[in-house]
N, C-alpha and C. Protein backbone atom coordinates (compact mmCIF):
# COMPACT_ATOMS: atom_id res chain seq x y z
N UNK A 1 -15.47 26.81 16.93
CA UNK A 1 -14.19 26.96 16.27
C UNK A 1 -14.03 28.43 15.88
N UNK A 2 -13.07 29.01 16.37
CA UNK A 2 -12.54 30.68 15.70
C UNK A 2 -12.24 30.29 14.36
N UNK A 3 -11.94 31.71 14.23
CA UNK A 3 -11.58 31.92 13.06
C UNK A 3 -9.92 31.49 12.55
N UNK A 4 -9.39 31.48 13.66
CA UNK A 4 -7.82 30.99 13.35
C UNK A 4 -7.99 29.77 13.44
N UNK A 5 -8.64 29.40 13.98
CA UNK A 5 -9.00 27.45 14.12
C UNK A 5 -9.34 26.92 12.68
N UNK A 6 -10.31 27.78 12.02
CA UNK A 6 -10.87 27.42 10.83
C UNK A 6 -9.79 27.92 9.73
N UNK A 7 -8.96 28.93 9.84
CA UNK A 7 -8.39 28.38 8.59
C UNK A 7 -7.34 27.65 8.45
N UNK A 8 -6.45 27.07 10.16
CA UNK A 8 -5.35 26.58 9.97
C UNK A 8 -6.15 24.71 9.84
N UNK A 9 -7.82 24.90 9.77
CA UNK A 9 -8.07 23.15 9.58
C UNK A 9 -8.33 23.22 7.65
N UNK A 10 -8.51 24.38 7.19
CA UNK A 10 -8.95 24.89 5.94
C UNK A 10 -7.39 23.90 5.34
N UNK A 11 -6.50 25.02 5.92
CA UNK A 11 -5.09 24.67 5.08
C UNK A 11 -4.74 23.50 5.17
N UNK A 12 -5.12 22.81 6.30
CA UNK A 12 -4.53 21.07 6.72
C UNK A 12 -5.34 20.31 5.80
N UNK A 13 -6.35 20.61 5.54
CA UNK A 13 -7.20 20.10 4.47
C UNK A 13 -7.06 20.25 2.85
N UNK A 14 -6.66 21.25 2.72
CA UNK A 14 -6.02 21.56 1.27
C UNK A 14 -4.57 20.86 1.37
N UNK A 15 -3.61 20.75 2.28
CA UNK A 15 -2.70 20.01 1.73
C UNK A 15 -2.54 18.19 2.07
N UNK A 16 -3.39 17.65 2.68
CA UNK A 16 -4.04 16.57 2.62
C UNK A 16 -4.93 15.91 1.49
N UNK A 17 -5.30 17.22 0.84
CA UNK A 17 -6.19 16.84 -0.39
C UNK A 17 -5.04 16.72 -1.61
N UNK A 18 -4.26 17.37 -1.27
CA UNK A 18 -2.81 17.40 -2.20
C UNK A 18 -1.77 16.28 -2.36
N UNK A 19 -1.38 15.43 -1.44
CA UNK A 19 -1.61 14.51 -0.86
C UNK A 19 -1.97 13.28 -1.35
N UNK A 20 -3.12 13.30 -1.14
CA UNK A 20 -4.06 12.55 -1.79
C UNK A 20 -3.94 12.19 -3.37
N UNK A 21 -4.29 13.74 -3.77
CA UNK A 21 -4.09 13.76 -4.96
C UNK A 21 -2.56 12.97 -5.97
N UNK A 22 -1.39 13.53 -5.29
CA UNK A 22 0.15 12.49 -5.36
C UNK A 22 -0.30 11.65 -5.55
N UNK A 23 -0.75 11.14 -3.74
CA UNK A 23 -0.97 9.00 -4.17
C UNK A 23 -1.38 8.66 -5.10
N UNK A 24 -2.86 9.40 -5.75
CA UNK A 24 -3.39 8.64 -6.65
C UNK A 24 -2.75 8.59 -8.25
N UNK A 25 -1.40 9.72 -7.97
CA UNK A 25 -0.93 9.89 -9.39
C UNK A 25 0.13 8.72 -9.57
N UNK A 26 1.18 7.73 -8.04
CA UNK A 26 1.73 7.35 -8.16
C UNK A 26 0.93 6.03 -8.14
N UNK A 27 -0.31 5.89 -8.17
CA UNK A 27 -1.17 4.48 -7.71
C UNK A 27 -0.67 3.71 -9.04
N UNK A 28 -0.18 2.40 -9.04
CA UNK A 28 0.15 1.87 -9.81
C UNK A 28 -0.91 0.54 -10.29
N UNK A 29 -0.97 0.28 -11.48
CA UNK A 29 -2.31 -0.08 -11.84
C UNK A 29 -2.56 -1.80 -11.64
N UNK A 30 -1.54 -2.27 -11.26
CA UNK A 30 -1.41 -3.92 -10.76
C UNK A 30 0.02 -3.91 -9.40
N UNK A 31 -0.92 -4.60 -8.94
CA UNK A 31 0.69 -5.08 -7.58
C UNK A 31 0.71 -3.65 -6.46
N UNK A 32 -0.61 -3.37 -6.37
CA UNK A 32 -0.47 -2.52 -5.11
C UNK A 32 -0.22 -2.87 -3.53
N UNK A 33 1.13 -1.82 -3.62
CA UNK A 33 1.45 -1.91 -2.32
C UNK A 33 0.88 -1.41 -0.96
N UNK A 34 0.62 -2.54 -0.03
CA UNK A 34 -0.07 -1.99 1.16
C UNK A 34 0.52 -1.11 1.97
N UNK A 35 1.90 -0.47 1.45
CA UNK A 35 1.82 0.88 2.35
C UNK A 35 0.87 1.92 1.69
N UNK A 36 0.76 1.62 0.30
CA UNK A 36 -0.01 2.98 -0.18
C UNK A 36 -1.51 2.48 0.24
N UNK A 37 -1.86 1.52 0.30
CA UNK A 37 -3.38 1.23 0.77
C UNK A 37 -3.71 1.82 2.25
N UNK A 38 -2.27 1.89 3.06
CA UNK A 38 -2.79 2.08 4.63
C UNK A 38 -2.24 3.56 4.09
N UNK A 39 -1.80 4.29 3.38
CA UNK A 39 -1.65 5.72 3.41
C UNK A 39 -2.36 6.23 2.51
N UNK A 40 -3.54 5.65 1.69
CA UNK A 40 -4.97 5.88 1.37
C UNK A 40 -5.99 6.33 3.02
N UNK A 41 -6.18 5.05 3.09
CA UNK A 41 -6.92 4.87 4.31
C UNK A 41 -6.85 5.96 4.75
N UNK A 42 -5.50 6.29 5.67
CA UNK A 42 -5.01 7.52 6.31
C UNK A 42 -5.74 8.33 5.77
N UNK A 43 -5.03 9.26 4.99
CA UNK A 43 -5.37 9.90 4.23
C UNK A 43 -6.83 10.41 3.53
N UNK A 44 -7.89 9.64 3.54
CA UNK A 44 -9.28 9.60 2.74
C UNK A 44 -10.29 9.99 4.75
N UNK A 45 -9.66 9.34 6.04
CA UNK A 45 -10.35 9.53 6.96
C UNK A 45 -9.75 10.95 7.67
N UNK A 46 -8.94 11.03 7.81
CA UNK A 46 -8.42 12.54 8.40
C UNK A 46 -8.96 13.69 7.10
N UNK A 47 -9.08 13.54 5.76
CA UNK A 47 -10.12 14.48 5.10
C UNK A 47 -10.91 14.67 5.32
N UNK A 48 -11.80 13.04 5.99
CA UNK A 48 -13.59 13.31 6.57
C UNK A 48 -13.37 14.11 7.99
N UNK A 49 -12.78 13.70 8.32
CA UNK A 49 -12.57 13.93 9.53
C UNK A 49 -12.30 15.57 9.80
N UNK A 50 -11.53 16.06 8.61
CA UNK A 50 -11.58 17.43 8.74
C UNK A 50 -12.83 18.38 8.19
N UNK A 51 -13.78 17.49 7.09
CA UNK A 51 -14.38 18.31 6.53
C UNK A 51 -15.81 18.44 7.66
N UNK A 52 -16.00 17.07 8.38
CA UNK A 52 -16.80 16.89 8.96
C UNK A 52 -16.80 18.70 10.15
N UNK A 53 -15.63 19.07 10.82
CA UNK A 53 -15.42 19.97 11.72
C UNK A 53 -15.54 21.43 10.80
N UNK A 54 -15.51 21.08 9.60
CA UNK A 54 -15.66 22.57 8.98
C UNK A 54 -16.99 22.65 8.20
N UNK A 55 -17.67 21.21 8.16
CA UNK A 55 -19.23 21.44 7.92
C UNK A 55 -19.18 21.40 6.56
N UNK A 56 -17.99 20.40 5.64
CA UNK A 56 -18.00 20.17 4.40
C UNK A 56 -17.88 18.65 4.27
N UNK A 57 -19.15 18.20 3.98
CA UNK A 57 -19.37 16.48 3.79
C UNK A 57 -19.59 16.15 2.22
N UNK A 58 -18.07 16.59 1.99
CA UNK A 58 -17.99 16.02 0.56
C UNK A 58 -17.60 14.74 0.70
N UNK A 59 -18.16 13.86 -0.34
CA UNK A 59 -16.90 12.64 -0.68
C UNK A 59 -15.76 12.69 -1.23
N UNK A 60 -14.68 11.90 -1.39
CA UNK A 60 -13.60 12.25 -1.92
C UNK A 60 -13.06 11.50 -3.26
């Protein structure tokens, strides 16, 4: 991976983590809806998925 490779997966990853971060502010605490469960999902594997290519195996 170059260097332009790595930071345009850097930035896709910071605003995916952002993202993320939303859902969990709108997660509502009974009666969750399965679009937000399948746009968790989404969301939590395209992070691994990015950190995995930049050699950051955090959990989330």
């Amino acid at each position: 991976m170059d260097e332009n490779q790595r930071k345009m997966t850097e930035e896709r990853l910071d605003v995916l983590q952002k993202e993320l971060a939303d859902l969990k502010l709108r997660w509502p605490a009974h009666s969750i809806k399965p679009a937000m469960l399948i746009e968790l999902e989404e969301l939590e594997k395209e992070i691994d998925k990015l950190r995995q290519l930049l050699g950051k195996n955090k959990s989330v």
